[in-house]
N, C-alpha and C. Protein backbone atom coordinates (compact mmCIF):
# COMPACT_ATOMS: atom_id res chain seq x y z
N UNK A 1 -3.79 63.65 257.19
CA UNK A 1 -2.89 62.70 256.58
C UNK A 1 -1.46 63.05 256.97
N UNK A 2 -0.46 62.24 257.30
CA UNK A 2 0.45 62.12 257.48
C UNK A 2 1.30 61.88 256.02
N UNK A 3 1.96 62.96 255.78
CA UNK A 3 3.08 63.14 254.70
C UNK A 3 4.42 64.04 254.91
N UNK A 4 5.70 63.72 254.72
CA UNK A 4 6.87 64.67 254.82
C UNK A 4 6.90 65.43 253.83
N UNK A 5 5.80 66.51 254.55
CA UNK A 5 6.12 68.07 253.38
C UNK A 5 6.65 68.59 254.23
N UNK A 6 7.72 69.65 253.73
CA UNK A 6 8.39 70.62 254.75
C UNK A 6 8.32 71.97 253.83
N UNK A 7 7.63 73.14 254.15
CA UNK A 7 7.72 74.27 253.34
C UNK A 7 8.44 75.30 254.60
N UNK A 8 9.62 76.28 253.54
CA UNK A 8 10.43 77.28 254.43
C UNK A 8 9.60 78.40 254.04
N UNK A 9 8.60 79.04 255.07
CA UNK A 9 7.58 80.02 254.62
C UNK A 9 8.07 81.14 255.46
N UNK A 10 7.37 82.44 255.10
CA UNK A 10 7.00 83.44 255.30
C UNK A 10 6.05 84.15 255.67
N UNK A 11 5.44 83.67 256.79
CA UNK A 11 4.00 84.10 256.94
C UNK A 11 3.64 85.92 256.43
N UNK A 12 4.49 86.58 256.12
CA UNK A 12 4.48 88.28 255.66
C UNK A 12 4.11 87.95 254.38
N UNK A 13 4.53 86.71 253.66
CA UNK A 13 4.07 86.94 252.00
C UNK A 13 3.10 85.95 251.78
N UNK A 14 1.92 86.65 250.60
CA UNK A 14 1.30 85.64 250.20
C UNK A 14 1.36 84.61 249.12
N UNK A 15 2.51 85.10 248.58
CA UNK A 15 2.48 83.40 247.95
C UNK A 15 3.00 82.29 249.05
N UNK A 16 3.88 82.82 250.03
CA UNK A 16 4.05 81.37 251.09
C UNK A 16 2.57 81.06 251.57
N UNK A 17 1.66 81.86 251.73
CA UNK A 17 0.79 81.83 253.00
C UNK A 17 -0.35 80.62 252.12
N UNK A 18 -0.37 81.35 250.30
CA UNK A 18 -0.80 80.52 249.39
C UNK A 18 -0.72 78.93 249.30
N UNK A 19 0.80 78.72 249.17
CA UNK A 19 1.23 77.39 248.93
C UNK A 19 0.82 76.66 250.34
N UNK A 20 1.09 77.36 251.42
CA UNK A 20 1.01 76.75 252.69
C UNK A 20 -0.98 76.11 252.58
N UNK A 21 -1.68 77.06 252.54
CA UNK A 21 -2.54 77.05 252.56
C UNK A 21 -3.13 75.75 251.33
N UNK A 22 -2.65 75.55 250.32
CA UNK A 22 -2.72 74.64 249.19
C UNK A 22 -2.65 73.35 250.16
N UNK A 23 -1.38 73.26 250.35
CA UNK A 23 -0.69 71.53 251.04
C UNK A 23 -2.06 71.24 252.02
N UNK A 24 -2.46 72.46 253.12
CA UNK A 24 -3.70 71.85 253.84
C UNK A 24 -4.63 71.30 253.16
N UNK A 25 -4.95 71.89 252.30
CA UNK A 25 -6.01 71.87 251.30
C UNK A 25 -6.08 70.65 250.96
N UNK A 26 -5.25 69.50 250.99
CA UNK A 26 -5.21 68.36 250.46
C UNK A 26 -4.96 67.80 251.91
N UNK A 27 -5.60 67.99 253.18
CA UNK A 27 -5.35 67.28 254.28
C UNK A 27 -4.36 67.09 254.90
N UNK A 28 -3.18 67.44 254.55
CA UNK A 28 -1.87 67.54 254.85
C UNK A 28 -0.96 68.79 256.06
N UNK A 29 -0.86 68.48 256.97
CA UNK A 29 -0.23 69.15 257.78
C UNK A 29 1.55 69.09 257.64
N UNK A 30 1.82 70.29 256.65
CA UNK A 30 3.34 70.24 256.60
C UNK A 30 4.34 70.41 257.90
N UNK A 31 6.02 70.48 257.94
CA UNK A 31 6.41 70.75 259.03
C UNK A 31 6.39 71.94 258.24
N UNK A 32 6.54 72.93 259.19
CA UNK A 32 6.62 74.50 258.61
C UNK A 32 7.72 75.03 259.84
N UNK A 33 8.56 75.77 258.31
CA UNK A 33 10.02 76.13 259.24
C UNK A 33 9.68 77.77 258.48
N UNK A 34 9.39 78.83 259.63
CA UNK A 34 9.65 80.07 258.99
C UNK A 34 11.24 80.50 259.32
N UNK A 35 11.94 80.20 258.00
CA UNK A 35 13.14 80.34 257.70
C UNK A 35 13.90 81.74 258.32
N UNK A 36 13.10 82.77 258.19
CA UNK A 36 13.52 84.12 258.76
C UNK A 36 14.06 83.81 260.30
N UNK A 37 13.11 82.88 261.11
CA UNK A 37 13.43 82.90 262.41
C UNK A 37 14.43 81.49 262.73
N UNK A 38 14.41 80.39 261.64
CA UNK A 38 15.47 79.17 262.23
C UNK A 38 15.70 78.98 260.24
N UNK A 39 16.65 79.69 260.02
CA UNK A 39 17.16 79.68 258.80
C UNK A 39 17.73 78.07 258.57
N UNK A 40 17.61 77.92 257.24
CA UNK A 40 18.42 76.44 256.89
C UNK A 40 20.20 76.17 257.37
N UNK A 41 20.71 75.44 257.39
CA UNK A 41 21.90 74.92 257.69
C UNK A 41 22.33 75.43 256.10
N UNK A 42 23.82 76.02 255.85
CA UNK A 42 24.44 75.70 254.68
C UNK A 42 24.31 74.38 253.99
N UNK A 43 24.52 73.51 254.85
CA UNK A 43 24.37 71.90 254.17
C UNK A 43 23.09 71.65 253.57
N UNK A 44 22.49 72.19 254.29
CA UNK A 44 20.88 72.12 254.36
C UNK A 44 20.40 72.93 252.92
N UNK A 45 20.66 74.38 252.64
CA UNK A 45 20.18 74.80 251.91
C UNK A 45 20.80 74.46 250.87
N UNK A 46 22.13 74.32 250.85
CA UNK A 46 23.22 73.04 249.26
C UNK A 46 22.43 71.82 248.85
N UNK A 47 22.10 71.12 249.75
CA UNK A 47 21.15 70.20 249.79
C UNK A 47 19.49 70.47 248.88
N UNK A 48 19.03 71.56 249.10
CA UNK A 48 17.78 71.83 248.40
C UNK A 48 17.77 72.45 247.39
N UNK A 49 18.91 73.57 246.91
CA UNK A 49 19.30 73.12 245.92
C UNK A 49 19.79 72.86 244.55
N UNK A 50 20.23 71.81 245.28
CA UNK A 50 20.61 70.72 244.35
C UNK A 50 19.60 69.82 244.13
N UNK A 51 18.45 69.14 244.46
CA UNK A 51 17.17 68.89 244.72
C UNK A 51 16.44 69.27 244.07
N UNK A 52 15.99 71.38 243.85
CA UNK A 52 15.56 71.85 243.31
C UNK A 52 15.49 71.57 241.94
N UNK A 53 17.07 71.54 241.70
CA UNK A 53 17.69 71.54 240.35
C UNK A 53 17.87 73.06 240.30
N UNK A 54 18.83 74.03 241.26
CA UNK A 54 17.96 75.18 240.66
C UNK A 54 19.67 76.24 240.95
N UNK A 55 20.27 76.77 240.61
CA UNK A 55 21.17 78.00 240.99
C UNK A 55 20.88 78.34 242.20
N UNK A 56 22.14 79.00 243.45
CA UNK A 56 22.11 79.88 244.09
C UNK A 56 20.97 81.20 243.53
N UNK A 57 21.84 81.82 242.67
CA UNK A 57 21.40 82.80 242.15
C UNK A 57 19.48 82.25 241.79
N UNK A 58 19.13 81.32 241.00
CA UNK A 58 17.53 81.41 241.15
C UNK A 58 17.08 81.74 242.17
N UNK A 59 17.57 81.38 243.16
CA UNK A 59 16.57 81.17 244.35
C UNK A 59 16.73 82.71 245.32
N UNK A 60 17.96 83.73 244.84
CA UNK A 60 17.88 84.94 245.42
C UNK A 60 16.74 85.67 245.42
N UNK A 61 16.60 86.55 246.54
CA UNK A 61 15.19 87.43 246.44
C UNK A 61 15.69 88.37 246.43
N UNK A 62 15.22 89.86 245.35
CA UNK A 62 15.72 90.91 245.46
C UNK A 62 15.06 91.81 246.02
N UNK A 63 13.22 91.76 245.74
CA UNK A 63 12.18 92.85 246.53
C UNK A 63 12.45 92.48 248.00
N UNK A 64 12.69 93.83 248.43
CA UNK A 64 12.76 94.10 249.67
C UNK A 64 14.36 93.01 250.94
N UNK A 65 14.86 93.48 249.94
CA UNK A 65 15.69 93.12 251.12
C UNK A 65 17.35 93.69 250.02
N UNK A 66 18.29 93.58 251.14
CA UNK A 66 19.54 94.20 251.11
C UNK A 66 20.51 93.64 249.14
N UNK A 67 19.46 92.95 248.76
CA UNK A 67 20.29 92.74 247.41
C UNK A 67 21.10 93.64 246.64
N UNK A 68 20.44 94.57 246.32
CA UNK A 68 21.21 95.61 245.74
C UNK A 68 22.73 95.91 246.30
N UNK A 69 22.12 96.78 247.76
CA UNK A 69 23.00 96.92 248.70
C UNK A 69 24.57 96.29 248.43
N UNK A 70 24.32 94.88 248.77
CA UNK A 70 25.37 93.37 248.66
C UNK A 70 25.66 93.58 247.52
N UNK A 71 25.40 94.35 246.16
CA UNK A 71 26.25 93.85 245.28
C UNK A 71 25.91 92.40 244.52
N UNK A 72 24.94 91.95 244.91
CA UNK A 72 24.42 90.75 244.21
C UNK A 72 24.15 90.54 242.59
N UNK A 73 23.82 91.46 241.99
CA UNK A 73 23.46 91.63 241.02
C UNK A 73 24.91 91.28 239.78
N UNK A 74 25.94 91.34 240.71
CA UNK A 74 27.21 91.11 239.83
C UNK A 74 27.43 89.64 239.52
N UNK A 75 27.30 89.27 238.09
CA UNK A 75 27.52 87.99 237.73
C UNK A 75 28.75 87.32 237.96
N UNK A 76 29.60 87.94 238.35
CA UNK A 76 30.92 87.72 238.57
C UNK A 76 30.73 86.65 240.32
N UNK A 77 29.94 86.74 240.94
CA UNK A 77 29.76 86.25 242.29
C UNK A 77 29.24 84.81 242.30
N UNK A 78 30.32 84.15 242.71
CA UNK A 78 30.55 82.53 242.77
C UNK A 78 29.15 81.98 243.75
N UNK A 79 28.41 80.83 242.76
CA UNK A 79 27.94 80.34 244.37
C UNK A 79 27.75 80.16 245.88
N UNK A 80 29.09 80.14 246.00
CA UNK A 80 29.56 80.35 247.41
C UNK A 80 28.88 81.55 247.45
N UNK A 81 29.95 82.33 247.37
CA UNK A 81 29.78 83.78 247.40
C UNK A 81 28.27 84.41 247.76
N UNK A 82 27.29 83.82 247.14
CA UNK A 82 25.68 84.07 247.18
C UNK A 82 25.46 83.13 248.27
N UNK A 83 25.43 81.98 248.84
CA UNK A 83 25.07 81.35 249.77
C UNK A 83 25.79 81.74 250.95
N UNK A 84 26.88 82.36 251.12
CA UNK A 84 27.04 83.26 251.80
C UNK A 84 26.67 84.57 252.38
N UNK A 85 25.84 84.74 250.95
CA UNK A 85 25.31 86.16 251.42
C UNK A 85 23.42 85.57 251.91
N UNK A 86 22.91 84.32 251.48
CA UNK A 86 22.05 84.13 252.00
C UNK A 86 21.98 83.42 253.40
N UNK A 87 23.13 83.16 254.00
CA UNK A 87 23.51 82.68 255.24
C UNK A 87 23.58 83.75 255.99
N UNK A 88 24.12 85.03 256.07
CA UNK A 88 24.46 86.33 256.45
C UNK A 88 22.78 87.12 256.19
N UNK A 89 22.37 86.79 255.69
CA UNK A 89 20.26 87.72 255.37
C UNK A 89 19.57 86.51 254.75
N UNK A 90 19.27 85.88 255.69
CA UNK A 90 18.04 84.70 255.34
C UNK A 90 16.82 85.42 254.58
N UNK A 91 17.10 86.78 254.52
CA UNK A 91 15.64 87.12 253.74
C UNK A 91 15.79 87.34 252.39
N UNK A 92 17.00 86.93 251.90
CA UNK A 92 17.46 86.76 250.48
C UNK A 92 17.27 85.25 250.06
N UNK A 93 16.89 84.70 250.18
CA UNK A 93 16.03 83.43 250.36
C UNK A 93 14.96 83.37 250.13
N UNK A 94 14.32 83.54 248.48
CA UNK A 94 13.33 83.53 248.09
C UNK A 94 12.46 82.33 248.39
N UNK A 95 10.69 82.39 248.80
CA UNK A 95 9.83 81.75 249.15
C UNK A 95 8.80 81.48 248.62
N UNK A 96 7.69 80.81 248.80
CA UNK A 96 8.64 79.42 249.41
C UNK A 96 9.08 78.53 248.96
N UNK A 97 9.96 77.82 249.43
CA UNK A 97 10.79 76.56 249.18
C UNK A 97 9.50 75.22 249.82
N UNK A 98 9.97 74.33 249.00
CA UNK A 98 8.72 73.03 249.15
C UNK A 98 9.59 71.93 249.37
N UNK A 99 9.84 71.16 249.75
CA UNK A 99 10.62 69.75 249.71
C UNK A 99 9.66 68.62 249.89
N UNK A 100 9.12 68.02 249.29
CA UNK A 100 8.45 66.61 249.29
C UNK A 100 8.60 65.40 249.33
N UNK A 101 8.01 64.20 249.09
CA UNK A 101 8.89 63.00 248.46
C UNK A 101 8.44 62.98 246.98
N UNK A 102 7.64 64.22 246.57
CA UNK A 102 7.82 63.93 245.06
C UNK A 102 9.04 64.98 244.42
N UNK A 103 9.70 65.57 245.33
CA UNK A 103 10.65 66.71 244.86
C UNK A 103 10.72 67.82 245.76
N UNK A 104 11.66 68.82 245.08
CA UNK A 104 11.53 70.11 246.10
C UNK A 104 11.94 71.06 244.65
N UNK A 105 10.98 72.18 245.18
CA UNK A 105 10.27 73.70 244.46
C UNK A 105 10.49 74.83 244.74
N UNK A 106 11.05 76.09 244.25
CA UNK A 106 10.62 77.21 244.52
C UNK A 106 9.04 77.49 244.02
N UNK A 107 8.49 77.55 245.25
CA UNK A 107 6.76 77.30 244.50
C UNK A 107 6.35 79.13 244.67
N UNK A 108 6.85 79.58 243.26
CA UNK A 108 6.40 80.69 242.73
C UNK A 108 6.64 80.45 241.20
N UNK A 109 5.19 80.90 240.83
CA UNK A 109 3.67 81.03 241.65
C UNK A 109 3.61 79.90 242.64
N UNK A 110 2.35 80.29 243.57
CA UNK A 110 2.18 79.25 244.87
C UNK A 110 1.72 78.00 244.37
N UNK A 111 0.71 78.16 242.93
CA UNK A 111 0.38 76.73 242.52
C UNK A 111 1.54 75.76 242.10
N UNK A 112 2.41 75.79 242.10
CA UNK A 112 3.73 75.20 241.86
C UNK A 112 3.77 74.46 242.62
N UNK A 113 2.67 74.68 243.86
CA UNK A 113 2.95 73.23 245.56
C UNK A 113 2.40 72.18 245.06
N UNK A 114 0.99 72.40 243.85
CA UNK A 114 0.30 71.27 243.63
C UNK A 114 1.12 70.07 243.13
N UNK A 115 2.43 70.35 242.48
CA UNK A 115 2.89 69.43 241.72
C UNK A 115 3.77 68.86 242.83
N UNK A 116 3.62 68.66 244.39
CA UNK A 116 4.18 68.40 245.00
C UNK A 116 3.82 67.80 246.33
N UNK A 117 2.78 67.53 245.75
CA UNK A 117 1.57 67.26 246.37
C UNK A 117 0.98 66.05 246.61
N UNK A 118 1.69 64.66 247.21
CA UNK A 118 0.87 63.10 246.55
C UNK A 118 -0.64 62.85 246.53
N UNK A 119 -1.62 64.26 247.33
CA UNK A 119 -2.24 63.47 247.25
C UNK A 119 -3.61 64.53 246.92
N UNK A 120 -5.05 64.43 246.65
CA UNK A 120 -5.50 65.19 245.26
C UNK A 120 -6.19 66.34 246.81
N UNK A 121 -6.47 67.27 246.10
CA UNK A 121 -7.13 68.51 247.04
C UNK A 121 -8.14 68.37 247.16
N UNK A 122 -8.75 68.58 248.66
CA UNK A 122 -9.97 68.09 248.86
C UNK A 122 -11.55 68.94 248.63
N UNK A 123 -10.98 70.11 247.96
CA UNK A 123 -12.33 70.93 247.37
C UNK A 123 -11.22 72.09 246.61
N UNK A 124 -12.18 73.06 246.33
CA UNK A 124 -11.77 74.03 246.09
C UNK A 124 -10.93 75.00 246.21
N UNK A 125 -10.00 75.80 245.96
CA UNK A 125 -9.17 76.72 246.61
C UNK A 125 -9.05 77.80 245.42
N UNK A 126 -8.98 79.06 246.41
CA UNK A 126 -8.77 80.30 245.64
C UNK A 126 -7.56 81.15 246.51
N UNK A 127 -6.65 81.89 245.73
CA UNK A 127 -5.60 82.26 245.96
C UNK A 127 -6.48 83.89 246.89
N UNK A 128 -5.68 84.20 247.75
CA UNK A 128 -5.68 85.77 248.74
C UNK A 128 -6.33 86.52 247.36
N UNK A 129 -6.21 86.41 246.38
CA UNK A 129 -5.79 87.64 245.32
C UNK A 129 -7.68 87.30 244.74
N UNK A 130 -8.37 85.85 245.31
CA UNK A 130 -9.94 85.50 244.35
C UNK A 130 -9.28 84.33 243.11
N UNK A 131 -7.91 84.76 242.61
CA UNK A 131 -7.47 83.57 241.73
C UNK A 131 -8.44 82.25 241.79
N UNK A 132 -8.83 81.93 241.45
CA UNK A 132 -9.05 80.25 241.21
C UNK A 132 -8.53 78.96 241.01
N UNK A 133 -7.63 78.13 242.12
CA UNK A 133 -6.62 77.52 241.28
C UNK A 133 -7.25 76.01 241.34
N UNK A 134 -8.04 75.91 241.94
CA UNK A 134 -8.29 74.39 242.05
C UNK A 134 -10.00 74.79 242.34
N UNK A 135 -10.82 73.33 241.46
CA UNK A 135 -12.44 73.37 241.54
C UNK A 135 -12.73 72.91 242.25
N UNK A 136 -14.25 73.16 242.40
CA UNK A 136 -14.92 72.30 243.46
C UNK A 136 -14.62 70.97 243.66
N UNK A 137 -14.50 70.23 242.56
CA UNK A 137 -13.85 68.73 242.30
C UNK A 137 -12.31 68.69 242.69
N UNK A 138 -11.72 69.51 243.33
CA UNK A 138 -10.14 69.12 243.99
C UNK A 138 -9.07 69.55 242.25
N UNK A 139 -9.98 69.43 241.56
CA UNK A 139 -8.74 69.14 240.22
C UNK A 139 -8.08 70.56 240.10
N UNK A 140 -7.11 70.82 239.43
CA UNK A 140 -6.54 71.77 239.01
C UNK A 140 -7.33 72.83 237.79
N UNK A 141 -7.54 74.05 238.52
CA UNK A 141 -7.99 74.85 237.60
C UNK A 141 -7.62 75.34 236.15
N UNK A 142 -7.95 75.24 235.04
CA UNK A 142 -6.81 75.69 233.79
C UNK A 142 -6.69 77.13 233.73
């Protein structure tokens, strides 16, 4: 099926590899941008968001990468200021990011893609971890 999903993944982590793996799951071949190697545009990532609905600061990643380091942790640091520092280490750019036409997500947890999803999953899926998130019937697992 042809749909404009675009997820900014991480093939190193598994909740991207999760969500990625979800969107197929429902027949869907996303564009997939691994952000580490063709990072978003400033405009681009202002753009998502605002979309999101979500803070600079939400969307920072602190495991494993230079956060500390940067000084991030200081509330005193303007928007800018943080999208600057995620322009300068794209790996402070927590994953993944989802953009749909039903919205755009930080989809953590990875089931967070389902709600982003137009169209229903075509069997079953279980997360890297055995999780269970969706039944044999496509529906959402409780």
């Amino acid at each position: 099926m042809t749909c404009d999903i675009v997820i900014y993944h991480n093939p190193a982590c598994g909740t991207s590899r999760n969500a990625l793996a979800m969107i197929r799951n429902a027949g869907i071949e996303p564009h997939v941008i691994e952000y580490l190697k063709t990072p978003p545009s400033r405009a681009m990532l202002e753009s998502l968001l605002a979309r999101a609905g979500i803070s600079p600061r939400d969307l920072l990643r602190d495991k494993g990468t230079p956060f500390t380091e940067l000084g991030l942790d200081d509330p005193a640091l303007s928007d800018a200021q943080l999208i600057d520092a995620m322009m300068d280490h794209p790996i402070l750019i927590n994953r993944p990011l989802v953009a749909s036409p039903l919205g755009v997500k930080l989809c953590r947890p990875s089931e967070e893609v389902l709600d982003l999803i137009p169209t229903e999953q075509r069997g079953a899926f279980a997360k890297e971890d055995g999780e269970q998130v969706v039944d044999a019937a496509g529906k959402r697992a409780l």
